[in-house]
C-alpha atoms as a PDB file:
ATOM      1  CA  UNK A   1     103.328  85.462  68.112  1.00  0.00           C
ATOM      2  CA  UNK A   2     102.207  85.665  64.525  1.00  0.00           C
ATOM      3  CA  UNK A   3      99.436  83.480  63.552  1.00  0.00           C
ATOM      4  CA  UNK A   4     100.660  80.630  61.200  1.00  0.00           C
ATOM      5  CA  UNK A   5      98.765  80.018  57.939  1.00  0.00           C
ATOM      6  CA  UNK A   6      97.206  77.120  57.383  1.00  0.00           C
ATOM      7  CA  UNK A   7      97.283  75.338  54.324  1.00  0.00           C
ATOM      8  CA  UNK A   8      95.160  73.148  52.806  1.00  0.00           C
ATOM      9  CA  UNK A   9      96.262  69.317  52.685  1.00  0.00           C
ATOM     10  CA  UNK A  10      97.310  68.111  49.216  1.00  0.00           C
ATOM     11  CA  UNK A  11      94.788  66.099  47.351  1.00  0.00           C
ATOM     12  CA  UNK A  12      96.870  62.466  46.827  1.00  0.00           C
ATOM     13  CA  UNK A  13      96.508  61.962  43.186  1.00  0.00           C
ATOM     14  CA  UNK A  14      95.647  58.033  43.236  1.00  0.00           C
ATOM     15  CA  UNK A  15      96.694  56.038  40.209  1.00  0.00           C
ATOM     16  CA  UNK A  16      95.016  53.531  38.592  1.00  0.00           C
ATOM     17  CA  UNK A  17      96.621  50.185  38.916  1.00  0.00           C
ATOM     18  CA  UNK A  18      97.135  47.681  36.047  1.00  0.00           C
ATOM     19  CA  UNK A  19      94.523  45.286  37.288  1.00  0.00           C
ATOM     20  CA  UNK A  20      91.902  48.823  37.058  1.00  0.00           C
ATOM     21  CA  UNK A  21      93.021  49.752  33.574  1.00  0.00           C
ATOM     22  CA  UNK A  22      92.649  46.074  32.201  1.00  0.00           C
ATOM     23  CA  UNK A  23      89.102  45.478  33.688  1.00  0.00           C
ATOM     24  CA  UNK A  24      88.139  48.904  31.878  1.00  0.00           C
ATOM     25  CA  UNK A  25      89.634  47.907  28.481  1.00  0.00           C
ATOM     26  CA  UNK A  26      87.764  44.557  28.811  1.00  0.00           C
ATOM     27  CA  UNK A  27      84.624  45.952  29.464  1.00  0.00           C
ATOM     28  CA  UNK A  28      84.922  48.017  27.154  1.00  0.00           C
ATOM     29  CA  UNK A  29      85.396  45.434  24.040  1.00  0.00           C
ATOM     30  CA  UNK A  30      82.702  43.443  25.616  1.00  0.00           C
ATOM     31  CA  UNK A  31      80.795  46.810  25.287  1.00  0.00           C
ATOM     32  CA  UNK A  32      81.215  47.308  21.683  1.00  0.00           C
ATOM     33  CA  UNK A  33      81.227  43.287  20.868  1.00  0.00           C
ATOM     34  CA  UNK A  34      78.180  43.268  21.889  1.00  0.00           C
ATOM     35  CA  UNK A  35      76.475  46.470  20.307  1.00  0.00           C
ATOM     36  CA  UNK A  36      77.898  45.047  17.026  1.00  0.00           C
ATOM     37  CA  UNK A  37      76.232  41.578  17.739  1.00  0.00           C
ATOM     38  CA  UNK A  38      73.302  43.555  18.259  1.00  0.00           C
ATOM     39  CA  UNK A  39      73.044  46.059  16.033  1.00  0.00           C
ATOM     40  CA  UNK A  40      74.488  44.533  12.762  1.00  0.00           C
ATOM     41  CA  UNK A  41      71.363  42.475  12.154  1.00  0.00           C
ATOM     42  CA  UNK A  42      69.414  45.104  12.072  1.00  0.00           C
ATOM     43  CA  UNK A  43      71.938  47.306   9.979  1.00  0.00           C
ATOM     44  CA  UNK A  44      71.575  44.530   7.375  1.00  0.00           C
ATOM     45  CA  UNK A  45      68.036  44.078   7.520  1.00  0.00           C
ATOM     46  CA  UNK A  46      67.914  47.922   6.330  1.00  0.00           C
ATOM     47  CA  UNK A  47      70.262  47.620   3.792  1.00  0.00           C
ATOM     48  CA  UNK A  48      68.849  44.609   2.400  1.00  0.00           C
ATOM     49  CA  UNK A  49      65.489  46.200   2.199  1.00  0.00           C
ATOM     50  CA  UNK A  50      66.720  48.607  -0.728  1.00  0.00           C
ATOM     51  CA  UNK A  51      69.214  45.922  -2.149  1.00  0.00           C
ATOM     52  CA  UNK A  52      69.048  43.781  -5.162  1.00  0.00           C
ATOM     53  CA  UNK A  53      67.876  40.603  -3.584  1.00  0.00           C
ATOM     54  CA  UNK A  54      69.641  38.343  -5.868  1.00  0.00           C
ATOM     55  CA  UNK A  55      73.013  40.421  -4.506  1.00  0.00           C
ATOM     56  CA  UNK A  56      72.202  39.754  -1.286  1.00  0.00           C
ATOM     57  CA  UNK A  57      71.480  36.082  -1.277  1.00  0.00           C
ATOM     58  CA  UNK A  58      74.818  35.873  -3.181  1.00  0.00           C
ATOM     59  CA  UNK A  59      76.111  37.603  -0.313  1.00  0.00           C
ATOM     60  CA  UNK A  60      77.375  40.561  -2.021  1.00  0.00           C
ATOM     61  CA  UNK A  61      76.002  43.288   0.449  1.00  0.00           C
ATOM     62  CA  UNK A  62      77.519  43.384   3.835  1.00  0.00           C
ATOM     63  CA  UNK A  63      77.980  46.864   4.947  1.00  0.00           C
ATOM     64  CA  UNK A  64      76.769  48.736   2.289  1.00  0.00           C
ATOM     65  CA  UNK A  65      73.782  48.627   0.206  1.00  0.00           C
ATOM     66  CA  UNK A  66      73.831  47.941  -3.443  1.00  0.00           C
ATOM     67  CA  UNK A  67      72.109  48.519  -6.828  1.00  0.00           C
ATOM     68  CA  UNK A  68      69.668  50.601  -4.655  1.00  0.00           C
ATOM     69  CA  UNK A  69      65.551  49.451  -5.246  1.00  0.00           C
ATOM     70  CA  UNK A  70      62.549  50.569  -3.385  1.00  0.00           C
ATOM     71  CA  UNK A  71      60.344  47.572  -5.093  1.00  0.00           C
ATOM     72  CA  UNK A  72      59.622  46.487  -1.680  1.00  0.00           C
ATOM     73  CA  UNK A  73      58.486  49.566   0.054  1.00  0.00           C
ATOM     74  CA  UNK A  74      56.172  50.552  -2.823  1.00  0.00           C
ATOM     75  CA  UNK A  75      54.849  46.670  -2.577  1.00  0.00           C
ATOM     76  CA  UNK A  76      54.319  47.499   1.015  1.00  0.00           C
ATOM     77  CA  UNK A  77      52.542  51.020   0.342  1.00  0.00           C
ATOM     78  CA  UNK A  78      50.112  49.880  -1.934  1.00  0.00           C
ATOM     79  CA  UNK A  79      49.033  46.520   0.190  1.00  0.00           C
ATOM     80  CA  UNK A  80      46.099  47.079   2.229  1.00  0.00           C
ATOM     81  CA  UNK A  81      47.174  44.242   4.461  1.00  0.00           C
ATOM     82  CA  UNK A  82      49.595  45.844   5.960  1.00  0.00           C
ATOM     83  CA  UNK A  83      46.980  49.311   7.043  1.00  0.00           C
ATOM     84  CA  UNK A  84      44.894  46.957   7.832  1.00  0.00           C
ATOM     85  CA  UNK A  85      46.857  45.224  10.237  1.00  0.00           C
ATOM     86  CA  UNK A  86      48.525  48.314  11.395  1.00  0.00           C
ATOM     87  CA  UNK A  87      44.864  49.674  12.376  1.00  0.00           C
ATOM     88  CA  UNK A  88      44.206  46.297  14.208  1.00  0.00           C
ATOM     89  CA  UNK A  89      47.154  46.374  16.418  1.00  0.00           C
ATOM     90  CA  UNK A  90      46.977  50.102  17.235  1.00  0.00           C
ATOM     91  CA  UNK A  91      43.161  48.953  18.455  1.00  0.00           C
ATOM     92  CA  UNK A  92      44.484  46.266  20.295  1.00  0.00           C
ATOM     93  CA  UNK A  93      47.564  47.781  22.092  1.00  0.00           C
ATOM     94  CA  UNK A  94      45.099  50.553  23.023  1.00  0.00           C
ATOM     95  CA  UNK A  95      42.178  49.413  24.276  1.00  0.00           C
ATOM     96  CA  UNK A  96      43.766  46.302  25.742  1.00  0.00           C
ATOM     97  CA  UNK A  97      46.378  48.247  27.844  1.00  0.00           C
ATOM     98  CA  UNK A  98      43.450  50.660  28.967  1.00  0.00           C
ATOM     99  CA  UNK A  99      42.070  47.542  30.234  1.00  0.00           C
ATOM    100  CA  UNK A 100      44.870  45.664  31.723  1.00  0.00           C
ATOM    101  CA  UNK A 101      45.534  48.769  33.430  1.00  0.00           C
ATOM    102  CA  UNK A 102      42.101  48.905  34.630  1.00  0.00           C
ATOM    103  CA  UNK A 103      42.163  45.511  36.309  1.00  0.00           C
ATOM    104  CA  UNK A 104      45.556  45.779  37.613  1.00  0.00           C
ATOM    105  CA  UNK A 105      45.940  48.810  39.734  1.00  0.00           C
ATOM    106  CA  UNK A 106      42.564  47.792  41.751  1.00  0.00           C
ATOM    107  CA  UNK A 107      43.670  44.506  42.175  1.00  0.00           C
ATOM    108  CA  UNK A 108      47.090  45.702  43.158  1.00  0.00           C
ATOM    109  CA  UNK A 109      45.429  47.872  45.925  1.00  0.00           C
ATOM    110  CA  UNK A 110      43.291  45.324  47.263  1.00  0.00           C
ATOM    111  CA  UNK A 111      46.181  43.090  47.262  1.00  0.00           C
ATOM    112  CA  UNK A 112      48.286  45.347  49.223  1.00  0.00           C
ATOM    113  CA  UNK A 113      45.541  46.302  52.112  1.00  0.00           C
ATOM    114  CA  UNK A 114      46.503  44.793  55.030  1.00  0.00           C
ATOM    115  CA  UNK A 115      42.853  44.907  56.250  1.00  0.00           C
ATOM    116  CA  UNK A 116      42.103  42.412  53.552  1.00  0.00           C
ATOM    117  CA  UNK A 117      42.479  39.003  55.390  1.00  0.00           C
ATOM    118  CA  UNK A 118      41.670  36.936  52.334  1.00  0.00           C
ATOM    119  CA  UNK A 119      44.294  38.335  50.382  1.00  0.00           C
ATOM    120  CA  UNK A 120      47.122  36.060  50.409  1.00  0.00           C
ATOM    121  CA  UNK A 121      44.498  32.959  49.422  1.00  0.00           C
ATOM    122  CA  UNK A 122      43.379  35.381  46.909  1.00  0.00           C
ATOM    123  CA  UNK A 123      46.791  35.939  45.494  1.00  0.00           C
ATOM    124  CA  UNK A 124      47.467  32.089  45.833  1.00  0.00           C
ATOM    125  CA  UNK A 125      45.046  31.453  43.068  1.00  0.00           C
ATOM    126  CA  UNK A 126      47.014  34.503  40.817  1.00  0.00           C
ATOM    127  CA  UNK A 127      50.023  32.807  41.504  1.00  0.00           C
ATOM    128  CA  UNK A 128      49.060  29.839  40.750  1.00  0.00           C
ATOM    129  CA  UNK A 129      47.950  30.366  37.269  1.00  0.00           C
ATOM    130  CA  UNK A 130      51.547  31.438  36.454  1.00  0.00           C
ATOM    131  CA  UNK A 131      52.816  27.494  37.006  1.00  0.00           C
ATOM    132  CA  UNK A 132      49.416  25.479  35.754  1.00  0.00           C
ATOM    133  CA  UNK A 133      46.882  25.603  33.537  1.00  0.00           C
ATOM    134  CA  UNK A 134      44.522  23.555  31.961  1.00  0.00           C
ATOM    135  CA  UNK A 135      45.750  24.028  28.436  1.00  0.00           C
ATOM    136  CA  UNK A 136      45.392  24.711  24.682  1.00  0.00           C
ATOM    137  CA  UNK A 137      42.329  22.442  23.819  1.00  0.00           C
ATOM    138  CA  UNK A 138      40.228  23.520  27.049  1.00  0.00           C
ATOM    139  CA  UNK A 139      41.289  26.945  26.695  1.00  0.00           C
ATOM    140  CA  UNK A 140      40.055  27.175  23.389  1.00  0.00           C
ATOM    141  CA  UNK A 141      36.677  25.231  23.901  1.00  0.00           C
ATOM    142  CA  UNK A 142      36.378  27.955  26.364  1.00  0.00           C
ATOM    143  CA  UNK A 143      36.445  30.555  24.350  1.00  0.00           C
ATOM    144  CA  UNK A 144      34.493  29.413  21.733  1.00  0.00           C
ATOM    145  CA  UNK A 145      31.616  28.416  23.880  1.00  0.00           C
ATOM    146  CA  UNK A 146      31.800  32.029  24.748  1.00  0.00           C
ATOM    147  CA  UNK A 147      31.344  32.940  21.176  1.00  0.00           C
ATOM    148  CA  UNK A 148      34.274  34.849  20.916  1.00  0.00           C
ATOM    149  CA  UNK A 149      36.298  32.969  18.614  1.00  0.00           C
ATOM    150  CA  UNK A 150      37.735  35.283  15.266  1.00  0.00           C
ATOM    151  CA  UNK A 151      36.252  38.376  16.707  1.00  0.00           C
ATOM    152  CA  UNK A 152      38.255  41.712  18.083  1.00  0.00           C
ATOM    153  CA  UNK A 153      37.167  41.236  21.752  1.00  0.00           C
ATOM    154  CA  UNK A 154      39.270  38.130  22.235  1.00  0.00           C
ATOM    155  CA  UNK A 155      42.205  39.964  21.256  1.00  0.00           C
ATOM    156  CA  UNK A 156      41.641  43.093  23.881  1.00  0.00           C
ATOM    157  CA  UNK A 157      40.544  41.121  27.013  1.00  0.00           C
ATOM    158  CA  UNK A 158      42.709  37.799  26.697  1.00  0.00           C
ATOM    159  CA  UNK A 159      45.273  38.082  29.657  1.00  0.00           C
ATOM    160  CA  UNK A 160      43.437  40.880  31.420  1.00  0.00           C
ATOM    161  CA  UNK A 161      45.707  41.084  34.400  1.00  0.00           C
ATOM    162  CA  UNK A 162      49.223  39.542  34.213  1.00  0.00           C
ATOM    163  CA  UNK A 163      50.634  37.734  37.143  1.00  0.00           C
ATOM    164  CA  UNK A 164      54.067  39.322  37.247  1.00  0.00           C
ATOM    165  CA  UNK A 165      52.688  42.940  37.017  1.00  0.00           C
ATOM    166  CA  UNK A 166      50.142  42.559  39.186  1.00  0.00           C
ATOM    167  CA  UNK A 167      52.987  41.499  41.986  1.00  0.00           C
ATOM    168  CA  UNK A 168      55.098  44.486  40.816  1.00  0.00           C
ATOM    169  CA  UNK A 169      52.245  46.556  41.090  1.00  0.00           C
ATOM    170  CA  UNK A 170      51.054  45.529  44.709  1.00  0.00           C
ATOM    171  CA  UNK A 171      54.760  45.323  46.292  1.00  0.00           C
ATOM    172  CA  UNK A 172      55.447  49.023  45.021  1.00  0.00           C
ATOM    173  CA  UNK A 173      52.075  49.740  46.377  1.00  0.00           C
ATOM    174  CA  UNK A 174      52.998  48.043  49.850  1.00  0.00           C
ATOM    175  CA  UNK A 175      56.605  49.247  50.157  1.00  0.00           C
ATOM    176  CA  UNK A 176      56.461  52.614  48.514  1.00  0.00           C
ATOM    177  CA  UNK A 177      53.398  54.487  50.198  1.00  0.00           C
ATOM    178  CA  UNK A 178      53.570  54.534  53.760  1.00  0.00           C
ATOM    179  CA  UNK A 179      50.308  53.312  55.684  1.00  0.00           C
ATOM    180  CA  UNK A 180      49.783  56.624  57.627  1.00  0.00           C
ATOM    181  CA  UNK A 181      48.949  58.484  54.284  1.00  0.00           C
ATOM    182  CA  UNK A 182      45.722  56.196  54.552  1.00  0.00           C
ATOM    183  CA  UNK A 183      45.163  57.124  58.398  1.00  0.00           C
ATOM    184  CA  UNK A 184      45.527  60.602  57.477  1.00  0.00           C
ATOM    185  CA  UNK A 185      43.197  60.299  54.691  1.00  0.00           C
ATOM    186  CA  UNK A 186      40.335  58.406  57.018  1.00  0.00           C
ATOM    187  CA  UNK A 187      40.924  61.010  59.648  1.00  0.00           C
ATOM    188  CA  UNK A 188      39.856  63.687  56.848  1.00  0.00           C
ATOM    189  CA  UNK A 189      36.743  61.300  55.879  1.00  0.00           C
ATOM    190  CA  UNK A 190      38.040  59.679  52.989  1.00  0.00           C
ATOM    191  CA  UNK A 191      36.812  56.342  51.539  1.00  0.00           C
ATOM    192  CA  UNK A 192      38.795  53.194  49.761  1.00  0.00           C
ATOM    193  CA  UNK A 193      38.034  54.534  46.327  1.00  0.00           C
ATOM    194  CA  UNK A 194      38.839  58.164  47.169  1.00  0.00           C
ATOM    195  CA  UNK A 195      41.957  57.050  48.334  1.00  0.00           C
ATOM    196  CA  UNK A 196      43.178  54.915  45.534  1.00  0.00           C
ATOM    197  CA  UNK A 197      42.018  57.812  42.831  1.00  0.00           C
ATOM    198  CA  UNK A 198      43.762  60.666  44.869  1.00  0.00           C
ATOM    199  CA  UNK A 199      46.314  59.642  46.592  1.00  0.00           C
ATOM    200  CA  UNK A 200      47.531  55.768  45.263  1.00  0.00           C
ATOM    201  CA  UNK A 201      47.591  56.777  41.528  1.00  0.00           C
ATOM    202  CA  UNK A 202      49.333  59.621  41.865  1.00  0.00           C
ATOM    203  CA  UNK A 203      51.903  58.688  43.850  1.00  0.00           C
ATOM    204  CA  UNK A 204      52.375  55.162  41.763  1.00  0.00           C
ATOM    205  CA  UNK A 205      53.045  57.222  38.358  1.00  0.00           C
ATOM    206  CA  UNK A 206      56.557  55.055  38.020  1.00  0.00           C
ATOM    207  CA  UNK A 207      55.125  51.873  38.260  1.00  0.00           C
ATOM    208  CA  UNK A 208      51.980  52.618  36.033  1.00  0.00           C
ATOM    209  CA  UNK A 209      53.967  54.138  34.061  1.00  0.00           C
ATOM    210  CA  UNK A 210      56.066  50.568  34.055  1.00  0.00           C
ATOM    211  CA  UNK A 211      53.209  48.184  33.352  1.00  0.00           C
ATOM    212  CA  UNK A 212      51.784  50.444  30.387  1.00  0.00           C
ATOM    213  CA  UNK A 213      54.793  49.763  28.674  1.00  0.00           C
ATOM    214  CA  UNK A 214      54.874  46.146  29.600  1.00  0.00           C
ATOM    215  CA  UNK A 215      51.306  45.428  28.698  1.00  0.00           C
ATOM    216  CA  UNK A 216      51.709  47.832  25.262  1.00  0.00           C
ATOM    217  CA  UNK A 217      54.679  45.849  23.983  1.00  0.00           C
ATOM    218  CA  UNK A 218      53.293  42.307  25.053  1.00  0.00           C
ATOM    219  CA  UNK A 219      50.084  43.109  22.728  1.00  0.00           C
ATOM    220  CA  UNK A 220      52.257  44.691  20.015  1.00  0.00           C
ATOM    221  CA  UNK A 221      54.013  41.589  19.479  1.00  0.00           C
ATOM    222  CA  UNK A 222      51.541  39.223  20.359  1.00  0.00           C
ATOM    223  CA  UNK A 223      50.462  36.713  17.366  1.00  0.00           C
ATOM    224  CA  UNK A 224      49.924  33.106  19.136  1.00  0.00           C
ATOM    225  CA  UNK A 225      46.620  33.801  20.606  1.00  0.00           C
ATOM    226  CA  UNK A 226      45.605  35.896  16.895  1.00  0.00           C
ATOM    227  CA  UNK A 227      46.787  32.868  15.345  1.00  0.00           C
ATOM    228  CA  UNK A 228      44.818  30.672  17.842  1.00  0.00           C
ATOM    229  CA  UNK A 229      41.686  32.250  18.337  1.00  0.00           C
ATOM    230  CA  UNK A 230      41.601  34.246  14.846  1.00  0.00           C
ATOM    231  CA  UNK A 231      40.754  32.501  11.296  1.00  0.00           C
ATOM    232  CA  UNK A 232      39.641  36.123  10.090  1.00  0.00           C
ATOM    233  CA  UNK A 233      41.933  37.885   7.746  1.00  0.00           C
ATOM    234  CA  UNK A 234      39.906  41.275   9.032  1.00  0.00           C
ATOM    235  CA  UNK A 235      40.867  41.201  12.342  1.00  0.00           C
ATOM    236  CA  UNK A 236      44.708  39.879  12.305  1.00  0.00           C
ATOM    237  CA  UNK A 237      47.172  42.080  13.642  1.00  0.00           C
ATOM    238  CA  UNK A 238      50.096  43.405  12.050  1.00  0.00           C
ATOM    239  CA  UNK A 239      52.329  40.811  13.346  1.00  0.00           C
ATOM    240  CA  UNK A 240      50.079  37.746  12.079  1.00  0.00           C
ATOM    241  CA  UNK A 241      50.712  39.872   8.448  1.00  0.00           C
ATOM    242  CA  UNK A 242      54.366  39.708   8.823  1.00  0.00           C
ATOM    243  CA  UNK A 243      53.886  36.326   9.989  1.00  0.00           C
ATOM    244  CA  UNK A 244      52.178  35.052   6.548  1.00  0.00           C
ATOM    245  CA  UNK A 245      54.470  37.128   4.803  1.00  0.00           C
ATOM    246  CA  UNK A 246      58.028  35.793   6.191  1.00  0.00           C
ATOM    247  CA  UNK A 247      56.886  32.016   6.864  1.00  0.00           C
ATOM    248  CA  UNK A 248      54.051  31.287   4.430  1.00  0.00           C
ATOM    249  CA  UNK A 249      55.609  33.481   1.156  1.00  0.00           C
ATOM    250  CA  UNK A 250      52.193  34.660   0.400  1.00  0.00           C
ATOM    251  CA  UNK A 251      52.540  36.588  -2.478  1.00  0.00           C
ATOM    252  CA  UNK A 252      50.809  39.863  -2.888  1.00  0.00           C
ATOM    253  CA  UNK A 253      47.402  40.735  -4.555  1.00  0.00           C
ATOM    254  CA  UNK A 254      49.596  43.025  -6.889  1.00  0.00           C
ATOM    255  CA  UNK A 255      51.272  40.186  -8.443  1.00  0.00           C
ATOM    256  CA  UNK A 256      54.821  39.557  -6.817  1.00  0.00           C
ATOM    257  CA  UNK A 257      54.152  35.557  -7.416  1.00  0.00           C
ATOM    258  CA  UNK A 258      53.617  36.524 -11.527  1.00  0.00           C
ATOM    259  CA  UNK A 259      56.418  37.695 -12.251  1.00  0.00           C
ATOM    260  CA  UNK A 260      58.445  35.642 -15.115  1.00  0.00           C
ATOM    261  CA  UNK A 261      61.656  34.464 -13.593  1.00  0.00           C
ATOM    262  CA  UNK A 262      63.738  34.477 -10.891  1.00  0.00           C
ATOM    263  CA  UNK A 263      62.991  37.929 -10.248  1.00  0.00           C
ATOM    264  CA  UNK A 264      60.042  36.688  -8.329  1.00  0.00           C
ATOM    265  CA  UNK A 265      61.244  35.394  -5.395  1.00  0.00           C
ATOM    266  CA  UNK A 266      64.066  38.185  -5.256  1.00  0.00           C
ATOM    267  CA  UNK A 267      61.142  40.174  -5.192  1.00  0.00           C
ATOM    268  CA  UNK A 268      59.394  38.610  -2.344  1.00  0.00           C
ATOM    269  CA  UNK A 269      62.787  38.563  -0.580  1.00  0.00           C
ATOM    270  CA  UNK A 270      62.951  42.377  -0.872  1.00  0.00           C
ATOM    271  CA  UNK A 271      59.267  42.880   0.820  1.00  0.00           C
ATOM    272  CA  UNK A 272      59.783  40.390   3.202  1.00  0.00           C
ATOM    273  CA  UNK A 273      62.883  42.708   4.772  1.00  0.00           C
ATOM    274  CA  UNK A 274      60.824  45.835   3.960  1.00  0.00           C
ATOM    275  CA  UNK A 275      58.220  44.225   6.143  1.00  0.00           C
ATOM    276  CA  UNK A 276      60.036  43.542   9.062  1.00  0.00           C
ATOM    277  CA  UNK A 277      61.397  47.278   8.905  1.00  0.00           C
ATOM    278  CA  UNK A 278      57.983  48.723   8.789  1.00  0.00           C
ATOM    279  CA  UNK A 279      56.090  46.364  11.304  1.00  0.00           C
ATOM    280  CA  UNK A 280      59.782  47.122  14.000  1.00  0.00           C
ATOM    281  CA  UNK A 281      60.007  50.850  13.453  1.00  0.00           C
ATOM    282  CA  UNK A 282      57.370  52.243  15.527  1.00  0.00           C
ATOM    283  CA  UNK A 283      58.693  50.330  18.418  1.00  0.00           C
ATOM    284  CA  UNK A 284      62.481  51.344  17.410  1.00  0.00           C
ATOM    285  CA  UNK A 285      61.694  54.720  17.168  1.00  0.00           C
ATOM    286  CA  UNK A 286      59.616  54.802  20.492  1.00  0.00           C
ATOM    287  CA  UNK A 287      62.332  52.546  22.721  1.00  0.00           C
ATOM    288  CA  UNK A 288      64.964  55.364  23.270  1.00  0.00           C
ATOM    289  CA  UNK A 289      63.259  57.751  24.719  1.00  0.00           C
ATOM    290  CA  UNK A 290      61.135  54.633  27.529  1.00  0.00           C
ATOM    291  CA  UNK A 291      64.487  53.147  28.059  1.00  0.00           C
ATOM    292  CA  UNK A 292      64.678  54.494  31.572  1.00  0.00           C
ATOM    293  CA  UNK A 293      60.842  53.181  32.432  1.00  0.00           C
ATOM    294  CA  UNK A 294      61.716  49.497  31.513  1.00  0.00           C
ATOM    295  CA  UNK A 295      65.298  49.760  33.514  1.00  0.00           C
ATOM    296  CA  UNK A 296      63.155  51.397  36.055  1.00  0.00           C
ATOM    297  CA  UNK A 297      60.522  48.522  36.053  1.00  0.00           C
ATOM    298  CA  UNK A 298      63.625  45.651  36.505  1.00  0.00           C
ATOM    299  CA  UNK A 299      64.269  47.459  39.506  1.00  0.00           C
ATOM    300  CA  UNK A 300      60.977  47.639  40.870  1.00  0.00           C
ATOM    301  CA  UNK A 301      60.987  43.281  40.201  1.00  0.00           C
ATOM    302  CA  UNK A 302      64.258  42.814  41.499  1.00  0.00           C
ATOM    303  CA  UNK A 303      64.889  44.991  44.995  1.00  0.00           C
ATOM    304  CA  UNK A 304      61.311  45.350  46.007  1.00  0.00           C
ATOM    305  CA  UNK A 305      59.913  42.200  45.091  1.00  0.00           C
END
């Protein structure tokens, strides 16, 4: 009896149904409402930047820029304000995520030993700051019997550790590296700090990579506490600059304010949108390629903590 062939079942081709094809469509104008919601203001706040002001506050330029000027960007180029706040913030988003970085992960770890029997009092008073505190006038009187008011170091150790982080950091730590990688490492004679520098921090590269993002782009926009605890024009950051520029109309030390006319305040228009495109672009240039770290980091928040 010959042997019978056989064949291989037919794949069911499964059509979409109506209800499939109409969630897709909707989701997919929702996609691109959005993106224009989002990304039109900052479309116009490039074109306006090498507009004629007076066409734009006649709302002339919508989608397209017109009578082309770079008044602004040369304003911007020769204003040592701007370098000088540039320099400031750099400083500060360096040496102040070094620092919140150093005071995290360690307290993270500590946090996380289960050997530590103080350590959910400890993190009680952590917590606890995120809900109370004692306020702007204390705060300050603080920090100025400290004798740190208008100086640099304010702005590099002021919110050393952040609450939120620090739980992200010691639930990743607690969930995410199992406790017989620390037996192991006893057996072999290693101490607490050997283990944290060999083994913790190199197997908690997401979530430090996570927090250096967080803590980089909290002090990059951060101008409250420069605006509270800074009356020196040497030390403001880049976004106190903007700040004076945008709110105050401050005109520049080339002479924007002298010019005859109404040309004056189209001028300061034009630098004030030149401004914001300078002082966002690092950030804007940088944010594509840590997109995945920050969705990374929500995740970390949300399912582990």
């Amino acid at each position: 009896m010959a042997d019978k062939k056989i064949r291989p079942a037919k794949k069911v081709k499964r059509d979409s149904s109506w209800q499939d094809r109409l969630f897709g469509a909707v989701v997919i104008i929702l996609s691109i409402f959005v993106f224009v919601v989002i990304a039109y203001p900052l479309w116009f706040i490039i074109i306006a930047s090498i507009s004629n002001s007076n066409l734009v506050n006649l709302g002339k330029v919508t989608i397209w820029p017109k009578d082309i000027l770079f008044y602004g960007y040369q304003q911007i180029a020769e204003d040592a304000r701007i370098w000088t706040g540039y320099a400031n913030t750099i400083l500060y988003v360096v040496a102040g995520t070094i620092l919140n970085m150093a005071v995290t992960m360690p307290a993270a770890y500590a946090l996380s030993r289960r050997g530590f029997k103080a350590r959910n009092k400890v993190m009680f008073y952590f917590v606890f700051t995120m809900f109370f505190s004692g306020g702007l006038v204390p705060l300050y009187m603080t920090v100025s019997s400290l004798g740190l008011i208008s100086t640099k170091t304010i702005l590099i150790i002021f919110v050393a550790v952040n609450t939120y982080n620090l739980i992200i950091a010691r639930t990743f730590i607690e969930t995410s590296i199992p406790e017989d990688l620390y037996e192991a490492a006893v057996l072999d004679g290693c101490s607490y700090f050997n283990y944290f520098v060999k083994v913790v921090l190199p197997l908690s590269k997401a979530v430090i990579s996570v927090l250096i993002l967080y803590y980089a782009v909290f002090h990059w926009n951060d101008f409250f506490n420069a605006l509270l605890f800074n009356s020196n024009s040497k030390n403001a950051p880049l976004q106190i600059i903007l700040r004076e520029i945008l709110l105050l109309n401050q005109a520049f030390s080339s002479g924007v304010g002298s010019v005859q006319g109404g040309y004056a305040q189209g001028a300061a228009d034009q630098v004030k949108y030149a401004v914001i495109i300078v002082s966002t672009l690092p950030i804007l240039c940088v944010y594509p390629f840590i997109q995945k770290y920050f969705e990374k980091g929500v995740m970390i928040g949300a399912v582990k903590g």
